[in-house]
Protein backbone atom coordinates (compact mmCIF):
# COMPACT_ATOMS: atom_id res chain seq x y z
CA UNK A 1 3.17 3.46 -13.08
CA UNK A 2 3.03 -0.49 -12.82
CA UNK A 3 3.25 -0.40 -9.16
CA UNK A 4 0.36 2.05 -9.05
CA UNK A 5 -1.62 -0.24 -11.08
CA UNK A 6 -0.65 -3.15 -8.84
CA UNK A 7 -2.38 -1.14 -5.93
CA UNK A 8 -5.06 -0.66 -7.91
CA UNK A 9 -5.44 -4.13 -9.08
CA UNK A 10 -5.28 -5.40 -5.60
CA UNK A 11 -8.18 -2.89 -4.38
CA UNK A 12 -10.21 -3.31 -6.94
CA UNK A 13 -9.37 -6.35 -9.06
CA UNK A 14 -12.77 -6.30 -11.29
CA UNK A 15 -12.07 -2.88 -13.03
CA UNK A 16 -9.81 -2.25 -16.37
CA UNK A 17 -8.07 0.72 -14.49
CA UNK A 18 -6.31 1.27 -17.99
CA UNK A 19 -9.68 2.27 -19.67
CA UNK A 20 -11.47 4.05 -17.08
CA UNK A 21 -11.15 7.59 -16.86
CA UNK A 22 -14.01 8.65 -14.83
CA UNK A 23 -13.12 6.47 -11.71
CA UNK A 24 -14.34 8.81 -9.01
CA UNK A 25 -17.51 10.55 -11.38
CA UNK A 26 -18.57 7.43 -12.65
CA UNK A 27 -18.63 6.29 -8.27
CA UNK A 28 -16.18 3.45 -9.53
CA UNK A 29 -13.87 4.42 -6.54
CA UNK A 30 -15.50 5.17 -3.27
CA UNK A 31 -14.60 6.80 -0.27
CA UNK A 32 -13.41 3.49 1.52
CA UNK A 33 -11.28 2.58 -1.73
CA UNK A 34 -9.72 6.39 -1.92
CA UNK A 35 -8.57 6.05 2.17
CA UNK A 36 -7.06 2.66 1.21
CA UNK A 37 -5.81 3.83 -1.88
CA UNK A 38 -4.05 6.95 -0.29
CA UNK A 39 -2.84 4.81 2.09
CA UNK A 40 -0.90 2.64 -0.26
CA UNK A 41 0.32 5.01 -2.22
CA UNK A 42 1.66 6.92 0.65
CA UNK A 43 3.77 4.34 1.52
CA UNK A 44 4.56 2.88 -2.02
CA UNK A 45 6.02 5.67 -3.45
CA UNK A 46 6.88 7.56 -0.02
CA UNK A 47 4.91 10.92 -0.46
CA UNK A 48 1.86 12.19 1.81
CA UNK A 49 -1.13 13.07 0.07
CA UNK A 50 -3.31 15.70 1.79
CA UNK A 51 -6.41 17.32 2.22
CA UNK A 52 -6.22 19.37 -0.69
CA UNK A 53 -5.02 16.85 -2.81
CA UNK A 54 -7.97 15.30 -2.26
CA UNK A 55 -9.57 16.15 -5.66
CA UNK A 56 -11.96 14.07 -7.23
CA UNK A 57 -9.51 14.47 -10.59
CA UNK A 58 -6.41 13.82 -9.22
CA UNK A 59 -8.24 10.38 -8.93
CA UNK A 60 -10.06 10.14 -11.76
CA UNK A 61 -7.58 8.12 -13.95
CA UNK A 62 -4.70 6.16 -13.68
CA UNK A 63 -3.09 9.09 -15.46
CA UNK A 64 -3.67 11.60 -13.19
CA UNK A 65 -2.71 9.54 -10.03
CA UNK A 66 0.48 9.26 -11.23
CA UNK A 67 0.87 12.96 -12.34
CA UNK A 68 -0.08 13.90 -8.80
CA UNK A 69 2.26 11.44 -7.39
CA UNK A 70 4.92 12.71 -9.25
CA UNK A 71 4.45 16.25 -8.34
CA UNK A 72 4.23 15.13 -4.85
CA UNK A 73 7.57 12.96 -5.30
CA UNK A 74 9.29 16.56 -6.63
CA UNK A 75 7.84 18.69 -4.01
CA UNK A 76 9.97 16.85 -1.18
């Protein structure tokens, strides 16, 4: 989890990822940040997030980023 929030703080150092739970409803995250952000954690944590993974609450929260990431990391 802290190196998820270190992506996120180095995206987007002006939001309080740990509060915000609406990232992607709330249009705190945009499409530029989300191909950045899958990006990083692509290569951070050594999964590939696709297409259909691509859900607006997979993204919405700290939380669930790292919920999908897991479930990612177990699927290999």
């Amino acid at each position: 989890m802290e190196q998820l929030m270190s992506i996120l703080k180095g995206l987007r150092p002006d939001v309080d990822f740990e509060k915000e739970d609406k990232l992607i409803d709330n249009g705190v995250l945009d499409s530029f940040d989300l191909v950045a952000l899958v990006g990083e954690i692509n290569e951070a944590f050594d999964v590939e997030v696709e297409f259909e993974d691509m859900e607006p609450e997979n993204f919405n929260s700290v939380k669930n980023m790292y919920a999908m990431i897991e479930k990612l990391q177990n699927e290999v």
